[in-house]
C-alpha atoms as a PDB file:
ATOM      1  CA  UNK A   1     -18.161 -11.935  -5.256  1.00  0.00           C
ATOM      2  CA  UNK A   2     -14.985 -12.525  -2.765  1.00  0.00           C
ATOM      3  CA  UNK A   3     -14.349 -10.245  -0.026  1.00  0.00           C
ATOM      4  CA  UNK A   4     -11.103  -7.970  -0.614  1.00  0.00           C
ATOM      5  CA  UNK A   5     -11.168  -7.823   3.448  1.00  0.00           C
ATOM      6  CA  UNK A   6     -11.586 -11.627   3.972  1.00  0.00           C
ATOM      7  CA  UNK A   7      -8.431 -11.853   0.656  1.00  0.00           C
ATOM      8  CA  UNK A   8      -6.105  -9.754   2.477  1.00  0.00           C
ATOM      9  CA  UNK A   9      -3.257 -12.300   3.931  1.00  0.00           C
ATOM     10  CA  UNK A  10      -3.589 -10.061   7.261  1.00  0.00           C
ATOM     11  CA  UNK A  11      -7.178 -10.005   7.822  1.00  0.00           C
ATOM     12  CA  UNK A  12      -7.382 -13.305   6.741  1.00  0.00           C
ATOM     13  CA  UNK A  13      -5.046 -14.472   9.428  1.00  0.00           C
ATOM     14  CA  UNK A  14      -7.434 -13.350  12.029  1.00  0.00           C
ATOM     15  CA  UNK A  15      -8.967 -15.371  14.609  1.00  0.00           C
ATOM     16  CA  UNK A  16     -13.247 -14.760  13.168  1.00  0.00           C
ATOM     17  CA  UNK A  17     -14.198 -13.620  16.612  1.00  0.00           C
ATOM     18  CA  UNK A  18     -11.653 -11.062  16.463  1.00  0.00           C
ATOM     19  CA  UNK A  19     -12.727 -10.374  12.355  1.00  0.00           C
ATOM     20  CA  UNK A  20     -16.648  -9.887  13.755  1.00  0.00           C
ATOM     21  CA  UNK A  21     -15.496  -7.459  16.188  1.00  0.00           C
ATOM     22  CA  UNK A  22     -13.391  -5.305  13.878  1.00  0.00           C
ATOM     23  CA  UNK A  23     -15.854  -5.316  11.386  1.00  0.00           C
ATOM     24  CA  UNK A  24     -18.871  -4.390  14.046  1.00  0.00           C
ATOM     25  CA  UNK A  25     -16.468  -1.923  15.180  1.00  0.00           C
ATOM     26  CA  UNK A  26     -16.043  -0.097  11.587  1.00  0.00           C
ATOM     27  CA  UNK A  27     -18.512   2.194   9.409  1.00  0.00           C
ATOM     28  CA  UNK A  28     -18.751   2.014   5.781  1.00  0.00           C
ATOM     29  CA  UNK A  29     -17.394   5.599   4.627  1.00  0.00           C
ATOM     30  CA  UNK A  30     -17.262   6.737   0.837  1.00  0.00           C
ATOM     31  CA  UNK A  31     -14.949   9.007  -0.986  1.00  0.00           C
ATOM     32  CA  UNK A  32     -15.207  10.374  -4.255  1.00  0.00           C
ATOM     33  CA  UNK A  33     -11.970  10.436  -6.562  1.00  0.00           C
ATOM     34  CA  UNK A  34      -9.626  13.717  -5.470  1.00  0.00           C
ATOM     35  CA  UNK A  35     -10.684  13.678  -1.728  1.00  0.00           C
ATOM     36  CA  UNK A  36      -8.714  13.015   1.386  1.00  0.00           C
ATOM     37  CA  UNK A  37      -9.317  10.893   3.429  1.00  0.00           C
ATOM     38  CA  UNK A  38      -6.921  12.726   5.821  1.00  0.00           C
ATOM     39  CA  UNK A  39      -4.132  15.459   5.540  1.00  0.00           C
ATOM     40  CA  UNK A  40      -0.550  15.462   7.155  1.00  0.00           C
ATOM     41  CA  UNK A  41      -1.423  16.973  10.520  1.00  0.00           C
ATOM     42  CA  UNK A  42      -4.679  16.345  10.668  1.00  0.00           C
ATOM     43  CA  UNK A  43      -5.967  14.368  14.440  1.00  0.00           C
ATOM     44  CA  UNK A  44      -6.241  10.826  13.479  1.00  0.00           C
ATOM     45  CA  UNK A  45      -9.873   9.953  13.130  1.00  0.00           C
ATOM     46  CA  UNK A  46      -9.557   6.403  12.165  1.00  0.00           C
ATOM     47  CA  UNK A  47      -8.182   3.354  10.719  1.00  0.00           C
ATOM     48  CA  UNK A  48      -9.274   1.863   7.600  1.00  0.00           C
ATOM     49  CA  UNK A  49      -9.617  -1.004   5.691  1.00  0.00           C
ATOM     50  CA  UNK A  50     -10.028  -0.532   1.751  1.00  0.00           C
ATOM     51  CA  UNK A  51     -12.981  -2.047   0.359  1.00  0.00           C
ATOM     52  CA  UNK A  52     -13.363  -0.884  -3.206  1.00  0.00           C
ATOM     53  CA  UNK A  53     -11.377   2.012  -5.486  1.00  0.00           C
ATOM     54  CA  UNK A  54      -7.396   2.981  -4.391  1.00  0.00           C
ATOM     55  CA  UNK A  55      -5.639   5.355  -2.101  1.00  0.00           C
ATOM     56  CA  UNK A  56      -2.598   7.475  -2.866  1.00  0.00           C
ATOM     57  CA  UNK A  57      -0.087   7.885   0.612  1.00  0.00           C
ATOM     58  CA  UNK A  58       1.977  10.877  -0.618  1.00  0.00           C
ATOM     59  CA  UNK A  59       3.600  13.882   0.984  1.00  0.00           C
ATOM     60  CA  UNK A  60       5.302  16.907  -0.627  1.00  0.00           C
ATOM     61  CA  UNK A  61       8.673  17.615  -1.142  1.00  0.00           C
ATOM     62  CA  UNK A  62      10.745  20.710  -0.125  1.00  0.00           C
ATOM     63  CA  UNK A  63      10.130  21.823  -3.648  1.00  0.00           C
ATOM     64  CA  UNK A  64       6.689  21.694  -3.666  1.00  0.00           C
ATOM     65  CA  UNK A  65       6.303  18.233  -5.562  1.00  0.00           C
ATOM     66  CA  UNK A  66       4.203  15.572  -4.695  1.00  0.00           C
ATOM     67  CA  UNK A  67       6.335  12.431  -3.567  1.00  0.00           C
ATOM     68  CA  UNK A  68       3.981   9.135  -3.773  1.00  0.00           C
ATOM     69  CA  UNK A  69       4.937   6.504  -1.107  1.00  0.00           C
ATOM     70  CA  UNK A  70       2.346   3.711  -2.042  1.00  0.00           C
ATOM     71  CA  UNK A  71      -0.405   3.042  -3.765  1.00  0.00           C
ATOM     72  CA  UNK A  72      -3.131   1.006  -1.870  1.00  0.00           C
ATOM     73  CA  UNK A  73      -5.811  -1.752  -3.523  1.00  0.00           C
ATOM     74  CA  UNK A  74      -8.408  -3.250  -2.238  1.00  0.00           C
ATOM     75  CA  UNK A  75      -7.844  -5.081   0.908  1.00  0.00           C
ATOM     76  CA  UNK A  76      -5.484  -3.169   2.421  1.00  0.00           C
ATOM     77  CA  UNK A  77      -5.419  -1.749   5.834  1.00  0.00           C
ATOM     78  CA  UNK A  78      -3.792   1.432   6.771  1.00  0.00           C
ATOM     79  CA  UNK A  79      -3.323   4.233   9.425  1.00  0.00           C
ATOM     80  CA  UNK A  80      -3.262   2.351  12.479  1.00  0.00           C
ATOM     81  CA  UNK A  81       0.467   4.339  13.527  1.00  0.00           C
ATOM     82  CA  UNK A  82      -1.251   7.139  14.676  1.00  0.00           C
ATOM     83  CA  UNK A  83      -4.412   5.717  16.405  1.00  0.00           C
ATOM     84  CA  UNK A  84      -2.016   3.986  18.433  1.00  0.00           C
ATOM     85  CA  UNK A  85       0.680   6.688  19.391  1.00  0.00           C
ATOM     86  CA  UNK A  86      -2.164   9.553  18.353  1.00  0.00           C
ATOM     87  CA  UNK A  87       0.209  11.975  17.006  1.00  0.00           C
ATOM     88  CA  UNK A  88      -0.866  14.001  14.187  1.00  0.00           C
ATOM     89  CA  UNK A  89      -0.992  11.995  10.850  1.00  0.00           C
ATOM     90  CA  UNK A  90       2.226  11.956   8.840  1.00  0.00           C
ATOM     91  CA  UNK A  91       1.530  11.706   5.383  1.00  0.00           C
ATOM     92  CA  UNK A  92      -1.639  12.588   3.472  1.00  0.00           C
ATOM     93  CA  UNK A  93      -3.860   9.846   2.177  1.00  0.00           C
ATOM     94  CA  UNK A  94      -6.164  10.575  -1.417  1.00  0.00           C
ATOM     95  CA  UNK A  95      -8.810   8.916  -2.984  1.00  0.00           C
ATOM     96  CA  UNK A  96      -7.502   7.988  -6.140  1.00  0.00           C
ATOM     97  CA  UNK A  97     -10.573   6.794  -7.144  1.00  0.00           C
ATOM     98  CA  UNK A  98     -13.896   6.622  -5.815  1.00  0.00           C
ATOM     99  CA  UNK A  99     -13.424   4.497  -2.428  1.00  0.00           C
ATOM    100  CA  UNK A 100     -15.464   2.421  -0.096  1.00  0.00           C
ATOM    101  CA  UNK A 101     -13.559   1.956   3.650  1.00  0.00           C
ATOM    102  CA  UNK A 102     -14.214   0.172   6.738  1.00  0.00           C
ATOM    103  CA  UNK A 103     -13.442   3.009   8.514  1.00  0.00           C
ATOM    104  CA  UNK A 104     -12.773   2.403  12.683  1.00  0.00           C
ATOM    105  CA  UNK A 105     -13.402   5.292  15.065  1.00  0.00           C
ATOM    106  CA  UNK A 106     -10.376   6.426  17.764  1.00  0.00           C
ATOM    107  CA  UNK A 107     -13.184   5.233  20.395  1.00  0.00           C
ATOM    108  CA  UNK A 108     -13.704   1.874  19.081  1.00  0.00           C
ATOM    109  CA  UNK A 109     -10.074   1.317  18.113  1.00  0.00           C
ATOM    110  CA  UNK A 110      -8.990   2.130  22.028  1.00  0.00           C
ATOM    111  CA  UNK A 111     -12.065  -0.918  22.642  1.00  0.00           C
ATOM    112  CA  UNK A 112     -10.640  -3.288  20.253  1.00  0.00           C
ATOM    113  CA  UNK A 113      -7.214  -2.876  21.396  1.00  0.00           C
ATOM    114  CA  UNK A 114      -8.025  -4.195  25.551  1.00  0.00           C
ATOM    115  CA  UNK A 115      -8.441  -7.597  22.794  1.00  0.00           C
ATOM    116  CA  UNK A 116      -5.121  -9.383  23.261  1.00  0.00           C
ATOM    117  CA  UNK A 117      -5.535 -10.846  19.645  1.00  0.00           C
ATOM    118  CA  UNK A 118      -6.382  -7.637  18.035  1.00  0.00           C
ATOM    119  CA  UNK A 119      -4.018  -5.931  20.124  1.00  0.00           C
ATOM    120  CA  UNK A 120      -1.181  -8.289  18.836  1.00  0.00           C
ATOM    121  CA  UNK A 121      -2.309  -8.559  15.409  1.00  0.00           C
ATOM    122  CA  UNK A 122      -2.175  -4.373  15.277  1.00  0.00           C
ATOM    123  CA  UNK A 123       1.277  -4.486  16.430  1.00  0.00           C
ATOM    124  CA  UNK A 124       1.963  -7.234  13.534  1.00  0.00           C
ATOM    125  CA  UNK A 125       0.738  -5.031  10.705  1.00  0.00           C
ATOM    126  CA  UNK A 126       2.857  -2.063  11.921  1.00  0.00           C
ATOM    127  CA  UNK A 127       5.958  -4.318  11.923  1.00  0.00           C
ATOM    128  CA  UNK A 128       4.650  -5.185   8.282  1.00  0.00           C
ATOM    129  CA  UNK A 129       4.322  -1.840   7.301  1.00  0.00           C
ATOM    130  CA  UNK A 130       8.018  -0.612   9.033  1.00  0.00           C
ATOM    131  CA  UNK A 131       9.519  -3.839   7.136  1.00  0.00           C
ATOM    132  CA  UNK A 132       8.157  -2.472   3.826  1.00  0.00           C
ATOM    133  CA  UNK A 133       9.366   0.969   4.769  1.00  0.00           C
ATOM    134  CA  UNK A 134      13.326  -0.246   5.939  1.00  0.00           C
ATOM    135  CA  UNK A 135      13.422  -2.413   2.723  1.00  0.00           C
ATOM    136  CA  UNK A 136      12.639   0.902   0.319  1.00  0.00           C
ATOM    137  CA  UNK A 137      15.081   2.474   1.758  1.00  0.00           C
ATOM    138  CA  UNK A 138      17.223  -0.359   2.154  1.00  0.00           C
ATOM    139  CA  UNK A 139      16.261  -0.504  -1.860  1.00  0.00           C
ATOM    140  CA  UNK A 140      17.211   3.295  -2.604  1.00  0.00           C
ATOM    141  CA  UNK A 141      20.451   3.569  -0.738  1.00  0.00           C
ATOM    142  CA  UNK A 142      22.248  -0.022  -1.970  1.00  0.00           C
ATOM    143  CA  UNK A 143      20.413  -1.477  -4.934  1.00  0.00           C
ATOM    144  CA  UNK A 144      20.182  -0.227  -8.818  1.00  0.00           C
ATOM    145  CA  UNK A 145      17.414   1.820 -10.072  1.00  0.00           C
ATOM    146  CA  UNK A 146      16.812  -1.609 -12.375  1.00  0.00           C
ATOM    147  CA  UNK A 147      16.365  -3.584  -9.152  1.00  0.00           C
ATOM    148  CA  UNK A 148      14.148  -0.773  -7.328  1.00  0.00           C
ATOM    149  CA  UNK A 149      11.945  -0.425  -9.911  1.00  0.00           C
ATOM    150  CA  UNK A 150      12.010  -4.825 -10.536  1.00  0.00           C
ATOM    151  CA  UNK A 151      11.384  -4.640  -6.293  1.00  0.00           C
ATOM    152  CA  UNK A 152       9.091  -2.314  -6.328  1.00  0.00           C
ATOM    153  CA  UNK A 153       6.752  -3.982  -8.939  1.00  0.00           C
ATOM    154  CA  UNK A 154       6.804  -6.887  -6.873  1.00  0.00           C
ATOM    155  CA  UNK A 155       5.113  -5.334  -3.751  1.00  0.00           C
ATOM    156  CA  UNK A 156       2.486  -3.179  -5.446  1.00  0.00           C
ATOM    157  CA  UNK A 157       1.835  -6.768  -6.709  1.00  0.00           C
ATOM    158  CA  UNK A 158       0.669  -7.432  -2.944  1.00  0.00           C
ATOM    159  CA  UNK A 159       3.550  -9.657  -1.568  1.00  0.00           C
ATOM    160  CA  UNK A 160       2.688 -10.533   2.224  1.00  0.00           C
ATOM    161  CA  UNK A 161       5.809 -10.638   4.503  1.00  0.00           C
ATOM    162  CA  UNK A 162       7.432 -13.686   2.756  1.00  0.00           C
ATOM    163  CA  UNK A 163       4.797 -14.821   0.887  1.00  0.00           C
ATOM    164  CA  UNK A 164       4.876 -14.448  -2.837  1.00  0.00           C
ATOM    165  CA  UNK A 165       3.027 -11.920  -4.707  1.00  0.00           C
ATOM    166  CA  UNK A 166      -0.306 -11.986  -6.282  1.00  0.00           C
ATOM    167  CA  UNK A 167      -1.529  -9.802  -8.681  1.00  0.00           C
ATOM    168  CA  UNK A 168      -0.131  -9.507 -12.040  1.00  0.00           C
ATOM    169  CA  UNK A 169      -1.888  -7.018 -13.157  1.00  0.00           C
ATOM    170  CA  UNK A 170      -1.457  -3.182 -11.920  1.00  0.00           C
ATOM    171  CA  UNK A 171      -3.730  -0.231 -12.220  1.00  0.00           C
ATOM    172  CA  UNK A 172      -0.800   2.589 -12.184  1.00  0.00           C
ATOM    173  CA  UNK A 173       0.995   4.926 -14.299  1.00  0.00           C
ATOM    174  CA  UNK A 174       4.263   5.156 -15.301  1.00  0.00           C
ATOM    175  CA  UNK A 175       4.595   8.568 -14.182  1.00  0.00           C
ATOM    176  CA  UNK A 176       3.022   7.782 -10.858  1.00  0.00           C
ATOM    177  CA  UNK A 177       5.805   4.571 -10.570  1.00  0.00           C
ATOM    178  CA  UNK A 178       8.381   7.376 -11.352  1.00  0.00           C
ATOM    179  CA  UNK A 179       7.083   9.281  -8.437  1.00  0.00           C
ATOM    180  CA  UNK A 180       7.091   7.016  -6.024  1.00  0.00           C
ATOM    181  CA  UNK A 181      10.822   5.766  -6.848  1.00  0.00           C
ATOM    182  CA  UNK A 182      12.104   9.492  -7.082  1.00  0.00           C
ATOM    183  CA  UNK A 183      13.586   8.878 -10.629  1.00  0.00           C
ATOM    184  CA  UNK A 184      12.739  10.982 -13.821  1.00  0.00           C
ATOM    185  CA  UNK A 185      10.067   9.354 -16.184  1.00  0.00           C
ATOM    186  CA  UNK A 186      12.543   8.566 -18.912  1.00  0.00           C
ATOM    187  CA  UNK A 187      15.067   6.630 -16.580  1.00  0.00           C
ATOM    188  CA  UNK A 188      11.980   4.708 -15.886  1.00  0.00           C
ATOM    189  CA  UNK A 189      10.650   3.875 -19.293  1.00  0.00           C
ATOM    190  CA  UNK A 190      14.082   3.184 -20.006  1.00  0.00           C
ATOM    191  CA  UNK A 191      14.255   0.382 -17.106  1.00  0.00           C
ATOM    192  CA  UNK A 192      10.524  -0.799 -18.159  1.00  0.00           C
ATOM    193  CA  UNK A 193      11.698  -1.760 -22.140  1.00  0.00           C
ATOM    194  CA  UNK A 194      14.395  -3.857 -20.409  1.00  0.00           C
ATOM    195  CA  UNK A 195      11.558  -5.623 -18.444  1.00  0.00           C
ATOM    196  CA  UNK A 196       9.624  -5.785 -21.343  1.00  0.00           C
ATOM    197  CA  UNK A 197      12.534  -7.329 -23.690  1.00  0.00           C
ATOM    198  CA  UNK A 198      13.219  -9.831 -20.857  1.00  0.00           C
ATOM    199  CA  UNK A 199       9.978 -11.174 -20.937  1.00  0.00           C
ATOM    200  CA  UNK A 200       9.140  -9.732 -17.147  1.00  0.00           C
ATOM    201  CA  UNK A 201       6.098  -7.360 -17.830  1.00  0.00           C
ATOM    202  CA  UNK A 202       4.036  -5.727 -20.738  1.00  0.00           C
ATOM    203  CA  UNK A 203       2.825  -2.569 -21.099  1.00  0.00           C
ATOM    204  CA  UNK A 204      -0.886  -1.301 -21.239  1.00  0.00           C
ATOM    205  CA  UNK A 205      -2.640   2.618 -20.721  1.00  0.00           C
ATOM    206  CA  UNK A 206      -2.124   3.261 -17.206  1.00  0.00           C
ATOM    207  CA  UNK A 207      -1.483  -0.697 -16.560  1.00  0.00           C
ATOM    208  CA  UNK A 208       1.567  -2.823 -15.942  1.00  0.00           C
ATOM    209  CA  UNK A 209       1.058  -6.380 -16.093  1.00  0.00           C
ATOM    210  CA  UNK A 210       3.673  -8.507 -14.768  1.00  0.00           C
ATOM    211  CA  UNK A 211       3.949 -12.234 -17.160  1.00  0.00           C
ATOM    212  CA  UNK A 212       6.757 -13.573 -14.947  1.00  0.00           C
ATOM    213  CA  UNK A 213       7.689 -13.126 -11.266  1.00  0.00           C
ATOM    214  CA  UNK A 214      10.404 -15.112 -11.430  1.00  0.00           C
ATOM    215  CA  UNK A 215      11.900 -13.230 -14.574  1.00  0.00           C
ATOM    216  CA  UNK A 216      11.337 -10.091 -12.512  1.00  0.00           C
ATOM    217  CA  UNK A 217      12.658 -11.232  -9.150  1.00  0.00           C
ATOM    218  CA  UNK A 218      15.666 -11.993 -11.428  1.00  0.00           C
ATOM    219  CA  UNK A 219      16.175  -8.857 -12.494  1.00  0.00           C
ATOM    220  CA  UNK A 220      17.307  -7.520  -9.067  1.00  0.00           C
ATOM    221  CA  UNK A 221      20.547  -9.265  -9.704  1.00  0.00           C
ATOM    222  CA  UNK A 222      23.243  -6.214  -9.706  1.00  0.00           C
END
């Protein structure tokens, strides 16, 4: 069985001393489905790499709604904004499922961090993560809710910087995809038959499976 750590472009682009010592560094942590990991405001206790299961990044809206930012799969490694700054965590983080995380302590993080290669490879994953972040909101102030949603598709698919992405197949709900676009449900299905008709993606319970990147890179034309 492959490694979702080693498979993750980031992790994977890690000199193997510095791998060894992040993975020495960690403890394997379990959540069930429903639980959080942490809470906006809560002390940061860790950074974490997801093994096995999904995690939900959301915070709430003025109204009281739940707005979901991302959607993490296995692979993916998260939090490290506040165990380097050590303000209070912004956004809370759920188990959508239940999760397995390498999860690395504030003490050994401050250890790993006197390493110029892990020190340099944290600050490339933040710029990777405030990339992401300035190109959704580059994506909901100047492009069409056709091209957000055709956009946003493509990085839940787990494009790397400017590496192509690489999984077709996605594990989330339409009304979950709504959420984290800020659009109503029915603009979305809407925008999803167009996909459909254009040969982009299909539709499955709870699944979107994308049958063409290039169609759907297309469709961010305005």
């Amino acid at each position: 069985m492959s490694d979702p750590l080693v498979a993750d472009p980031w992790f994977g682009s890690l000199a193997p001393a510095v791998r060894d010592k992040l993975r020495t560094a960690g403890t394997t942590v379990r959540f069930p489905a429903g639980a959080f990991l942490f809470r906006q405001g809560d002390v940061p206790s860790g950074f974490f790499g997801l093994v096995h299961g999904s995690v939900k990044i959301s915070t709430l809206r003025e109204d009281g709604r739940e707005a979901i930012l991302a959607v993490l799969r296995p692979g993916a490694w998260f939090a490290e904004g506040s165990m380097v700054d050590r303000y209070p965590r912004v956004h809370d983080a759920t188990a959508v499922e239940a999760c397995e995380l390498l999860m690395v302590p504030p003490e050994s993080f401050d250890t790993l961090m006197h390493d110029a290669g892990f020190a340099r490879a944290i600050a490339l994953l933040a710029s990777l993560h405030a990339r992401a972040v300035f190109g959704m909101l580059e994506d909901a102030t100047l492009r069409s809710t056709r091209a957000q949603v055709a956009r946003r598709l493509q990085r839940l698919a787990g494009g790397f910087a400017d590496q192509p992405p690489v999984q077709p197949e996605l594990e989330i709900t339409q009304d979950a995809l709504a959420m984290m676009l800020g659009i109503t449900r029915q603009t979305l299905a809407l925008e999803l038959k167009a996909m459909v008709a254009a040969g982009a993606i299909t539709l499955g319970y709870g699944r979107i499976r994308i049958e063409s990147f290039d169609r759907l890179k297309a469709l961010e034309a305005p």
